[in-house]
PDB file of N, CA and C in Angstrom:
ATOM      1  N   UNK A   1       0.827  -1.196   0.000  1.00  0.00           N
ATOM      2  CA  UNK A   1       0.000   0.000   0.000  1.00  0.00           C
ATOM      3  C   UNK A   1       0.863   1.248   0.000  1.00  0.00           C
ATOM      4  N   UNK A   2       2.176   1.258   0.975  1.00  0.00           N
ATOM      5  CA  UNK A   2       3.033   2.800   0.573  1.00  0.00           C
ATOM      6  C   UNK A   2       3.339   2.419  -0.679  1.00  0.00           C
ATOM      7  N   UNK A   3       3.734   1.431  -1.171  1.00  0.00           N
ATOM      8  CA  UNK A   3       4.660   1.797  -2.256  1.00  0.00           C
ATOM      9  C   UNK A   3       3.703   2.136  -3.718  1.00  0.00           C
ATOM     10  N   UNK A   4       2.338   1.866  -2.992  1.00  0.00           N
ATOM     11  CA  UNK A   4       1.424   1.773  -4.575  1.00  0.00           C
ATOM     12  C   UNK A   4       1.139   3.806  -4.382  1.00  0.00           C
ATOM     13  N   UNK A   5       0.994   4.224  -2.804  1.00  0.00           N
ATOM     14  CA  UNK A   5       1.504   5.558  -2.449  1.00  0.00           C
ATOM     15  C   UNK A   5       2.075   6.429  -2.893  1.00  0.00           C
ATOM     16  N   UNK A   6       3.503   5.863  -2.660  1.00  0.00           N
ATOM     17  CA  UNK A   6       4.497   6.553  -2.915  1.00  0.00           C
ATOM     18  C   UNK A   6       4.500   6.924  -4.616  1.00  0.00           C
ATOM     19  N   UNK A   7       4.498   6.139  -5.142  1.00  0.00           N
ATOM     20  CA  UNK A   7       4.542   5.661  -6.713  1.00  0.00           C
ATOM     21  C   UNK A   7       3.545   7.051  -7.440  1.00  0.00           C
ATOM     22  N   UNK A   8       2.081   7.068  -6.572  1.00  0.00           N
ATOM     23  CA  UNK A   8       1.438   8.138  -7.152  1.00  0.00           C
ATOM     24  C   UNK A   8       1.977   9.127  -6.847  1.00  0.00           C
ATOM     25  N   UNK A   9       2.307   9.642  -5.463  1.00  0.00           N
ATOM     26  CA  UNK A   9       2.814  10.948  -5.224  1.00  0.00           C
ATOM     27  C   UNK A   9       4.328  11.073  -6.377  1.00  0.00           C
ATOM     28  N   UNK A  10       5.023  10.697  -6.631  1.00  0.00           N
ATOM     29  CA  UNK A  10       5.813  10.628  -7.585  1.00  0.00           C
ATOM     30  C   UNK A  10       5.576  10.884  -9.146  1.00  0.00           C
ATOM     31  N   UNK A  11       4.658  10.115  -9.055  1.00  0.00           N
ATOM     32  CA  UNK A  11       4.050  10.576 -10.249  1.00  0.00           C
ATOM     33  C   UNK A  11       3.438  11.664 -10.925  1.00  0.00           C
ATOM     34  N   UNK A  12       2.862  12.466  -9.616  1.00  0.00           N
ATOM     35  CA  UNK A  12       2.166  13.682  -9.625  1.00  0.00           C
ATOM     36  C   UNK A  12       3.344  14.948  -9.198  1.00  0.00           C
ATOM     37  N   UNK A  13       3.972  14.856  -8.675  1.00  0.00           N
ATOM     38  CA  UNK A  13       5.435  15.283  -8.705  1.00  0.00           C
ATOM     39  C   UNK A  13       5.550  15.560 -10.038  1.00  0.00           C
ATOM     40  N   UNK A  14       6.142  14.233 -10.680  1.00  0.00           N
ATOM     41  CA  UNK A  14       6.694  14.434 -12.141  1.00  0.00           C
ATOM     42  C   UNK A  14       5.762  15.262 -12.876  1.00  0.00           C
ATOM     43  N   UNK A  15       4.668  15.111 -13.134  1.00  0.00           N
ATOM     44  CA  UNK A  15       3.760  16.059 -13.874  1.00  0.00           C
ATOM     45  C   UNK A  15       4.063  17.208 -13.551  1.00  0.00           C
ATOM     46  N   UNK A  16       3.332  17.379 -12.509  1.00  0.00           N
ATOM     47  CA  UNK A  16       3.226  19.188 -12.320  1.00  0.00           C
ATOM     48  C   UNK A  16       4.943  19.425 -12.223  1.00  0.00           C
ATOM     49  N   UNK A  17       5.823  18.729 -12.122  1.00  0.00           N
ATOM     50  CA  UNK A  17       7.227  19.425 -12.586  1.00  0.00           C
ATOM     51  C   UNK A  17       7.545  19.786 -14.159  1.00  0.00           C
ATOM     52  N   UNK A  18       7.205  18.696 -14.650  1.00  0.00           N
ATOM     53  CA  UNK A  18       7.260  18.990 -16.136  1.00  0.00           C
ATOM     54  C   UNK A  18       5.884  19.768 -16.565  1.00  0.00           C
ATOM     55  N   UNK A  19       5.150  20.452 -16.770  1.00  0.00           N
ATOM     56  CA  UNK A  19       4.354  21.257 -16.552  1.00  0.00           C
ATOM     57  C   UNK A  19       5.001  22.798 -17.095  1.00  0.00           C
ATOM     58  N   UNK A  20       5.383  22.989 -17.579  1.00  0.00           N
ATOM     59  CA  UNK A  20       6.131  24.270 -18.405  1.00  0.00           C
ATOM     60  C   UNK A  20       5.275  25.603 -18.597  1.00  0.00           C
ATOM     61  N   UNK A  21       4.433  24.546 -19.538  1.00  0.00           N
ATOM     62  CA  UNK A  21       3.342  25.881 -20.243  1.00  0.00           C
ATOM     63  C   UNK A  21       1.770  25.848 -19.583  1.00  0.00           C
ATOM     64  N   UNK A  22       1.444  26.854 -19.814  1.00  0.00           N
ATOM     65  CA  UNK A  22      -0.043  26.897 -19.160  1.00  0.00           C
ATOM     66  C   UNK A  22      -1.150  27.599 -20.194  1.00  0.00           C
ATOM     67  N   UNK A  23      -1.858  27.001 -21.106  1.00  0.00           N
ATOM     68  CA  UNK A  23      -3.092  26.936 -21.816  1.00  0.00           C
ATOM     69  C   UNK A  23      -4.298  27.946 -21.504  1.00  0.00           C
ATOM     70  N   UNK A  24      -3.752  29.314 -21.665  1.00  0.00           N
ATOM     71  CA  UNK A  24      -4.878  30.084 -21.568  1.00  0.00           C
ATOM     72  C   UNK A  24      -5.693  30.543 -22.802  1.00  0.00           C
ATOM     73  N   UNK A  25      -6.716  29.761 -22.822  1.00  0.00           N
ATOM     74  CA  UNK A  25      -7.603  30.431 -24.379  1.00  0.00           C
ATOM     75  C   UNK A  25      -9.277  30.628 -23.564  1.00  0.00           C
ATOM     76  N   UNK A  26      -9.497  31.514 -24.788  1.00  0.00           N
ATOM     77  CA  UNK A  26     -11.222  31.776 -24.352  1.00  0.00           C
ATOM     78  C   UNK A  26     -11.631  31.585 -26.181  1.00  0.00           C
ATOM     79  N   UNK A  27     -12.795  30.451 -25.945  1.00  0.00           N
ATOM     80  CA  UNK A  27     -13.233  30.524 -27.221  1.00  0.00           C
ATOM     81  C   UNK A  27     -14.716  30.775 -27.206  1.00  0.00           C
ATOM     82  N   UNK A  28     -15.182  31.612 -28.174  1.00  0.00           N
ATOM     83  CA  UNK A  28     -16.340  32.448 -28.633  1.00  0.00           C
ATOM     84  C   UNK A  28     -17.263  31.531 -29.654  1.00  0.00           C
ATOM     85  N   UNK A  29     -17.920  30.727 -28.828  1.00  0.00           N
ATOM     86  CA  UNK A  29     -19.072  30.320 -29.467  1.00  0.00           C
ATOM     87  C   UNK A  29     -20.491  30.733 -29.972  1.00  0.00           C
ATOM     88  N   UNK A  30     -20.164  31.880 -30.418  1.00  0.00           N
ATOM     89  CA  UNK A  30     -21.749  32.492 -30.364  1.00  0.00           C
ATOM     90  C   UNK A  30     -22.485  32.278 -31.512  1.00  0.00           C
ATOM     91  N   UNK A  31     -21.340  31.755 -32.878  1.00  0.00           N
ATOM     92  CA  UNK A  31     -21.432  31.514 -34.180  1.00  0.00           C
ATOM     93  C   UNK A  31     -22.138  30.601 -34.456  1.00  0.00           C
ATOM     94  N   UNK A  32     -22.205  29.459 -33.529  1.00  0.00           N
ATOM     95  CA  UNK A  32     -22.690  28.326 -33.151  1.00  0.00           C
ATOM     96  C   UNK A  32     -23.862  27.872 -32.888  1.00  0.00           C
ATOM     97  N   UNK A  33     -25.175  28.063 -34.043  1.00  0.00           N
ATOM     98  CA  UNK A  33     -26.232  28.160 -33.112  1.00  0.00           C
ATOM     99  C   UNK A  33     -27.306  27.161 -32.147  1.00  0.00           C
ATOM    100  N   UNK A  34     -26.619  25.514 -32.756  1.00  0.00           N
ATOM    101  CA  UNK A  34     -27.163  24.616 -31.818  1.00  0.00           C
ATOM    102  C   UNK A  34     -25.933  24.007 -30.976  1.00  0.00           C
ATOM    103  N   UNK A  35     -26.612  24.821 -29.917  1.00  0.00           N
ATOM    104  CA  UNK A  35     -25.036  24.265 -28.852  1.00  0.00           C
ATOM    105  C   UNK A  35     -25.442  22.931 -28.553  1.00  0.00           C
ATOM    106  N   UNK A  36     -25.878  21.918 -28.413  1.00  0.00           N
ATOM    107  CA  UNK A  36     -26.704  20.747 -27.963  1.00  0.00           C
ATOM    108  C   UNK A  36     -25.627  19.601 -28.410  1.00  0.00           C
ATOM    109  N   UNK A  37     -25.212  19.267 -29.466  1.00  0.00           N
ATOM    110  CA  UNK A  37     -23.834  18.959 -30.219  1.00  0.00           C
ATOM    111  C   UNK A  37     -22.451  18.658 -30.181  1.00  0.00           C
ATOM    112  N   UNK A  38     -22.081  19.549 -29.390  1.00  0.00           N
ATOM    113  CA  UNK A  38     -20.788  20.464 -29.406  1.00  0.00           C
ATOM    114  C   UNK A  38     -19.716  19.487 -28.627  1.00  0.00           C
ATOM    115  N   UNK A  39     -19.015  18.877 -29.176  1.00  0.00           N
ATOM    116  CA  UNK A  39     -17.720  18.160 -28.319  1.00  0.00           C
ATOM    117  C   UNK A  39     -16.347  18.921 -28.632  1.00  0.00           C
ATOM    118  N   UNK A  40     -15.511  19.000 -27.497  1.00  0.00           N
ATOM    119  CA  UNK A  40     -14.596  19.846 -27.705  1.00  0.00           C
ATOM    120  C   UNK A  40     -13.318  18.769 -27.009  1.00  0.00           C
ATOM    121  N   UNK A  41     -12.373  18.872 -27.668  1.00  0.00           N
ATOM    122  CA  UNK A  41     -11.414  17.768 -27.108  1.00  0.00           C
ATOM    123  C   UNK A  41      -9.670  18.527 -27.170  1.00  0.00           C
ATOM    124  N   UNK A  42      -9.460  18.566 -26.689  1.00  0.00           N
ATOM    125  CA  UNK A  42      -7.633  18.652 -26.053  1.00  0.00           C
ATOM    126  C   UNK A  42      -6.606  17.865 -26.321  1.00  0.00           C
ATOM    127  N   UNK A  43      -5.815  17.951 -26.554  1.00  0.00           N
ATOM    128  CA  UNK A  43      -4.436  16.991 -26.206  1.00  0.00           C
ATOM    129  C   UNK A  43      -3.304  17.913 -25.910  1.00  0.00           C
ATOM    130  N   UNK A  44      -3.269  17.609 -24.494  1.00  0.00           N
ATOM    131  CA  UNK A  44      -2.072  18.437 -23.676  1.00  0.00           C
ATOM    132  C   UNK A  44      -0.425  18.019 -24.101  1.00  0.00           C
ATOM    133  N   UNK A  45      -0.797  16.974 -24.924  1.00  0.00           N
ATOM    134  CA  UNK A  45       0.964  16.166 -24.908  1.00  0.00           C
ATOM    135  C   UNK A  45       0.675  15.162 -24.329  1.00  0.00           C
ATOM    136  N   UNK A  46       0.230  14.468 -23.412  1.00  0.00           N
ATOM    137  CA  UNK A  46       0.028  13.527 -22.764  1.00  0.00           C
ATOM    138  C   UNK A  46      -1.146  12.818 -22.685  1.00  0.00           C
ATOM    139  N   UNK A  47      -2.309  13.474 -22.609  1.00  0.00           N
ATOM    140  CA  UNK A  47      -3.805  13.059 -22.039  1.00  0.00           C
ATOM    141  C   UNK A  47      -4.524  13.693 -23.323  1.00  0.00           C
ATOM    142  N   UNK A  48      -5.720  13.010 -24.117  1.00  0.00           N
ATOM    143  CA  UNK A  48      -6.532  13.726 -24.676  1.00  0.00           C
ATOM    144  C   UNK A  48      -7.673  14.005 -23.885  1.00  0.00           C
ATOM    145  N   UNK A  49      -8.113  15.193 -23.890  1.00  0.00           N
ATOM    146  CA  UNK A  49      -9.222  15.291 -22.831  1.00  0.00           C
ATOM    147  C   UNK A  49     -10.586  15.691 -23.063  1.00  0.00           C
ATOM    148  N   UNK A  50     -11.848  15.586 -22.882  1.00  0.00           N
ATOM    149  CA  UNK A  50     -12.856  15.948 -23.663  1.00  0.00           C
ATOM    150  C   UNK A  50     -13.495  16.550 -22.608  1.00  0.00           C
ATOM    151  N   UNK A  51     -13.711  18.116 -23.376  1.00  0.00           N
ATOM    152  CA  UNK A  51     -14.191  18.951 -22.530  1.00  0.00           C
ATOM    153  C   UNK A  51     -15.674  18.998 -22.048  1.00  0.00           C
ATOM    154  N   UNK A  52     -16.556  19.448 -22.967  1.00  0.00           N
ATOM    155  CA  UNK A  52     -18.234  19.659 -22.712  1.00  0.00           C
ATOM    156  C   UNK A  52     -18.687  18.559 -23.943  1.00  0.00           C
ATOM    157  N   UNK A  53     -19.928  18.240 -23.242  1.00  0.00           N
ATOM    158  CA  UNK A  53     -21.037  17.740 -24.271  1.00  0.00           C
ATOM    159  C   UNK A  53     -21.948  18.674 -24.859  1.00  0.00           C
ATOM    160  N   UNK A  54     -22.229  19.681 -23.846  1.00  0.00           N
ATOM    161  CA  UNK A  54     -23.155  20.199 -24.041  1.00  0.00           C
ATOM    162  C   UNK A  54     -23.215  21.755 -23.070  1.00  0.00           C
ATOM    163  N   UNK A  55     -23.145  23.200 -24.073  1.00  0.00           N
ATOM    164  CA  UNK A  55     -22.039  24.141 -23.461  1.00  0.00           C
ATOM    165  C   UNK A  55     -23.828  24.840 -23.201  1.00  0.00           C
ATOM    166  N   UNK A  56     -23.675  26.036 -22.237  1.00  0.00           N
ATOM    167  CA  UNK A  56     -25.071  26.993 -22.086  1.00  0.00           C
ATOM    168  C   UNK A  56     -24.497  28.424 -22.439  1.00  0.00           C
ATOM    169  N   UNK A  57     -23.310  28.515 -22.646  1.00  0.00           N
ATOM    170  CA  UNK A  57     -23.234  29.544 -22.480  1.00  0.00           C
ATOM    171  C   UNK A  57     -21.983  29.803 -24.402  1.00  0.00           C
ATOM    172  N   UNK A  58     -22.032  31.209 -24.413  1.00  0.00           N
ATOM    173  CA  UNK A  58     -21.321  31.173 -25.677  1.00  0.00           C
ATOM    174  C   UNK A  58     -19.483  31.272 -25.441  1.00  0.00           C
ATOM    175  N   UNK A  59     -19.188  31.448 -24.117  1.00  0.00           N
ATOM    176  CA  UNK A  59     -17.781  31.372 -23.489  1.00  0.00           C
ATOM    177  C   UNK A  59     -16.890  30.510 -23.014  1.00  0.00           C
ATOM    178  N   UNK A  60     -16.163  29.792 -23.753  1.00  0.00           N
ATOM    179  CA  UNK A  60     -15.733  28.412 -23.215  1.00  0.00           C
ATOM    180  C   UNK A  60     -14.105  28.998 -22.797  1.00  0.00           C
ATOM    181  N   UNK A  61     -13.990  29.022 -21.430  1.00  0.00           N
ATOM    182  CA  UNK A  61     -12.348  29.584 -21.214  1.00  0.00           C
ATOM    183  C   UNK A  61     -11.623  28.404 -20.964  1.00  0.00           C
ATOM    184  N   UNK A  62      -9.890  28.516 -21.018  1.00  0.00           N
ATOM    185  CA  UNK A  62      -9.569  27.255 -20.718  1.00  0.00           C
ATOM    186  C   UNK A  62      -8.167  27.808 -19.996  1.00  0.00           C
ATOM    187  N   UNK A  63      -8.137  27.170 -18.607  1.00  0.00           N
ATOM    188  CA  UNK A  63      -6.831  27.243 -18.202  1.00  0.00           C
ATOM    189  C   UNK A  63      -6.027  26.258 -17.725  1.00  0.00           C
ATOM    190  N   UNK A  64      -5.415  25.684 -18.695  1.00  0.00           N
ATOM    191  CA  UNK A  64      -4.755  23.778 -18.376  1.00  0.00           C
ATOM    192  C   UNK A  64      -3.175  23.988 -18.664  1.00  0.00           C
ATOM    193  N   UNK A  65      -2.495  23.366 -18.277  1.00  0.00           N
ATOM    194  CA  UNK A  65      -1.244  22.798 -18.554  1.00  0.00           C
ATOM    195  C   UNK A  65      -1.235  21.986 -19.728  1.00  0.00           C
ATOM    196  N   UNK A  66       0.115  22.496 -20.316  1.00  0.00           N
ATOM    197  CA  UNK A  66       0.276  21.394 -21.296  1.00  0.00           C
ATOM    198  C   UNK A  66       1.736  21.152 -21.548  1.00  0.00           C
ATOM    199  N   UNK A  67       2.014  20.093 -22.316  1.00  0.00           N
ATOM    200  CA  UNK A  67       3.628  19.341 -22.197  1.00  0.00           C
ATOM    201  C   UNK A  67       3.858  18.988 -23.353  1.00  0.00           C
ATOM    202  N   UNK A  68       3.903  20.020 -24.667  1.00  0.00           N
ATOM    203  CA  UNK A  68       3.948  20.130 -26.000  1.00  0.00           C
ATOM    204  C   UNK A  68       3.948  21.400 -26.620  1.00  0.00           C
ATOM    205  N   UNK A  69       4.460  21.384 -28.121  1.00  0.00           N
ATOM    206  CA  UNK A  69       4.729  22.576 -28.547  1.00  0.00           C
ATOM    207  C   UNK A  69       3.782  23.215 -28.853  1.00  0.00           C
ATOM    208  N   UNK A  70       2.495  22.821 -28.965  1.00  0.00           N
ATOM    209  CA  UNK A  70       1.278  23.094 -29.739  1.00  0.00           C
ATOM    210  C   UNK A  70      -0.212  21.943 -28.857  1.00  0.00           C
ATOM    211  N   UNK A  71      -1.116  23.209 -28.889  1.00  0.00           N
ATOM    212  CA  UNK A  71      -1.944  21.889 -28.192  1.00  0.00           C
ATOM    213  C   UNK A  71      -3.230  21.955 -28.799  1.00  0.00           C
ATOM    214  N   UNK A  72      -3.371  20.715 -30.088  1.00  0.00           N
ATOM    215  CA  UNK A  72      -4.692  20.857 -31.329  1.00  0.00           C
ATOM    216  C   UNK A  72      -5.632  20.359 -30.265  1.00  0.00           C
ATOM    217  N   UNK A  73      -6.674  21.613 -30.395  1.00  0.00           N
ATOM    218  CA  UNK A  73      -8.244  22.124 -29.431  1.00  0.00           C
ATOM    219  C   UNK A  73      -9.231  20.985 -30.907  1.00  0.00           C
ATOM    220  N   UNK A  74      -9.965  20.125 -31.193  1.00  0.00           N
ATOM    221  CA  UNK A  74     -10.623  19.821 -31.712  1.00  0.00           C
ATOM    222  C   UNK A  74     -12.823  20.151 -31.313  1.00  0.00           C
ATOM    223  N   UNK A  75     -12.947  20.806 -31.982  1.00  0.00           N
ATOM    224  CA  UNK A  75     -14.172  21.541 -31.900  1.00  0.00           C
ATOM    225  C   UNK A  75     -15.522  21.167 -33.031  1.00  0.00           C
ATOM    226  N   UNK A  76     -16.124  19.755 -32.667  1.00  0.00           N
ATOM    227  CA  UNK A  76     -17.057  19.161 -33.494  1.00  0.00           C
ATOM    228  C   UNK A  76     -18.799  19.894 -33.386  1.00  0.00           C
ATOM    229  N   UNK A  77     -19.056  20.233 -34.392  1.00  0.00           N
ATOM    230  CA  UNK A  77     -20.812  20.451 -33.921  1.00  0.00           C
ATOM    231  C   UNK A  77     -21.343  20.648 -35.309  1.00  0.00           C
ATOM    232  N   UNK A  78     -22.749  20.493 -35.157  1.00  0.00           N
ATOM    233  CA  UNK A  78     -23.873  20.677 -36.285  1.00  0.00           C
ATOM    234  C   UNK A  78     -24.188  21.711 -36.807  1.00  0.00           C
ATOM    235  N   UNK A  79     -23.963  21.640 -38.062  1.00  0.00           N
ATOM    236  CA  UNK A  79     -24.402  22.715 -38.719  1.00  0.00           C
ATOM    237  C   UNK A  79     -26.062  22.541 -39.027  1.00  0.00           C
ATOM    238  N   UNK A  80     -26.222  23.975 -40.075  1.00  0.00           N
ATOM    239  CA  UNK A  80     -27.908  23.907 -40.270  1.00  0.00           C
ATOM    240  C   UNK A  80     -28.292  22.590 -41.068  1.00  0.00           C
ATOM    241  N   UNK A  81     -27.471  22.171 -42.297  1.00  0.00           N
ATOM    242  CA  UNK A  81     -28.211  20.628 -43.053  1.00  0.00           C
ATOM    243  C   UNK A  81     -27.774  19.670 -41.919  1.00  0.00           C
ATOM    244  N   UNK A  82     -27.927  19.898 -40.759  1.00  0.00           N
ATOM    245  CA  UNK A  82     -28.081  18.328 -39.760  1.00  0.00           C
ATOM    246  C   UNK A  82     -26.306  17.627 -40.189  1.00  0.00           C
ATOM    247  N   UNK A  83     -25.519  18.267 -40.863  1.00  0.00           N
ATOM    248  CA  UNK A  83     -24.432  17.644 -40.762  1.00  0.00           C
ATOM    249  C   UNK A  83     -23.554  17.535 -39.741  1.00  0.00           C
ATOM    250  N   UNK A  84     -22.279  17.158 -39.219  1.00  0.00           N
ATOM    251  CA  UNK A  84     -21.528  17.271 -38.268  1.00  0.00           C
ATOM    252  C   UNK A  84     -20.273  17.993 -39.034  1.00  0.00           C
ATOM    253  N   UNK A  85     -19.597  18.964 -38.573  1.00  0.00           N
ATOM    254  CA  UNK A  85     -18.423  19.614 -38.819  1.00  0.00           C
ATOM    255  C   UNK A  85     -17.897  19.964 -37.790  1.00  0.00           C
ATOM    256  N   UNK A  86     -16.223  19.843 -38.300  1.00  0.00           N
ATOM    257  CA  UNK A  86     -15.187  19.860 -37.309  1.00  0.00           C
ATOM    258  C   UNK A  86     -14.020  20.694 -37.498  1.00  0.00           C
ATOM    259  N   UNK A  87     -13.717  21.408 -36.644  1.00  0.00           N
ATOM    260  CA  UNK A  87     -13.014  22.617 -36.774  1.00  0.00           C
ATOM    261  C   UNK A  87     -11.670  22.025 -35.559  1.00  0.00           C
ATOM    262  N   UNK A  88     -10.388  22.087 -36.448  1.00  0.00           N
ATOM    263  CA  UNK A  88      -8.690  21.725 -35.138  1.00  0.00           C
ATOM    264  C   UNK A  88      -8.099  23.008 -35.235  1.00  0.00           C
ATOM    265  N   UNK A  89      -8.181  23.674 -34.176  1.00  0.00           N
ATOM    266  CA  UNK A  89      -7.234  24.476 -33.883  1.00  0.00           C
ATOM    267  C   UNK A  89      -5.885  24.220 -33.498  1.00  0.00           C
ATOM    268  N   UNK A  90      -4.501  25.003 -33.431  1.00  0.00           N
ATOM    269  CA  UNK A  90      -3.318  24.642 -32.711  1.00  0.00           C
ATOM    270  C   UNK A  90      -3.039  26.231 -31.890  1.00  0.00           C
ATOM    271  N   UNK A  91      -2.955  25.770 -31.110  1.00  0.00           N
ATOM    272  CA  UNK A  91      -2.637  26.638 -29.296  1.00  0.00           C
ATOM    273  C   UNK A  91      -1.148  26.445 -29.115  1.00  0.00           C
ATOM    274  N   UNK A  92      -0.798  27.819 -28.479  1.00  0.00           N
ATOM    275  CA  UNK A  92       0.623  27.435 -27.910  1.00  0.00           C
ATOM    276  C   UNK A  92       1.365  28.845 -26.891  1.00  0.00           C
TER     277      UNK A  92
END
């Protein structure tokens, strides 16, 4: 049990040491008019992460760490013909 312990605290150590950059974006969804849709996904360098299913508001801010040169924001939702479109940003 320490060592399964220790092992995490170490681990979480290592992260937030390597931890360099910090991911400040605000994205403006207002363009967007069925928010109901909307998946938004991350990759910090390490973890892909999926943000909202389903946003209320038109302001999505983001303040994360990341452990890469660039961090592609992937931004899926419906347009008016009922299609799905997908918009990759790169952050840095």
């Amino acid at each position: 049990m320490k060592t399964k312990l220790f092992l995490l605290i170490f681990q979480l150590c290592t992260v937030i040491g390597y931890s360099q950059k910090l991911l400040q974006l605000t994205v403006d969804l207002s363009g967007i008019t069925d928010k109901s849709g909307i998946t938004i996904h991350y990759f910090n360098g390490m973890v892909d992460t999926k943000i909202a299913d389903t946003l209320h508001t038109n302001i999505l801010t983001l303040h994360q760490p990341f452990f890469s040169e660039y961090v592609p924001i992937a931004i899926r939702y419906k347009v008016k013909s009922g299609e799905e479109e997908e918009r990759i940003f790169f952050a840095n």
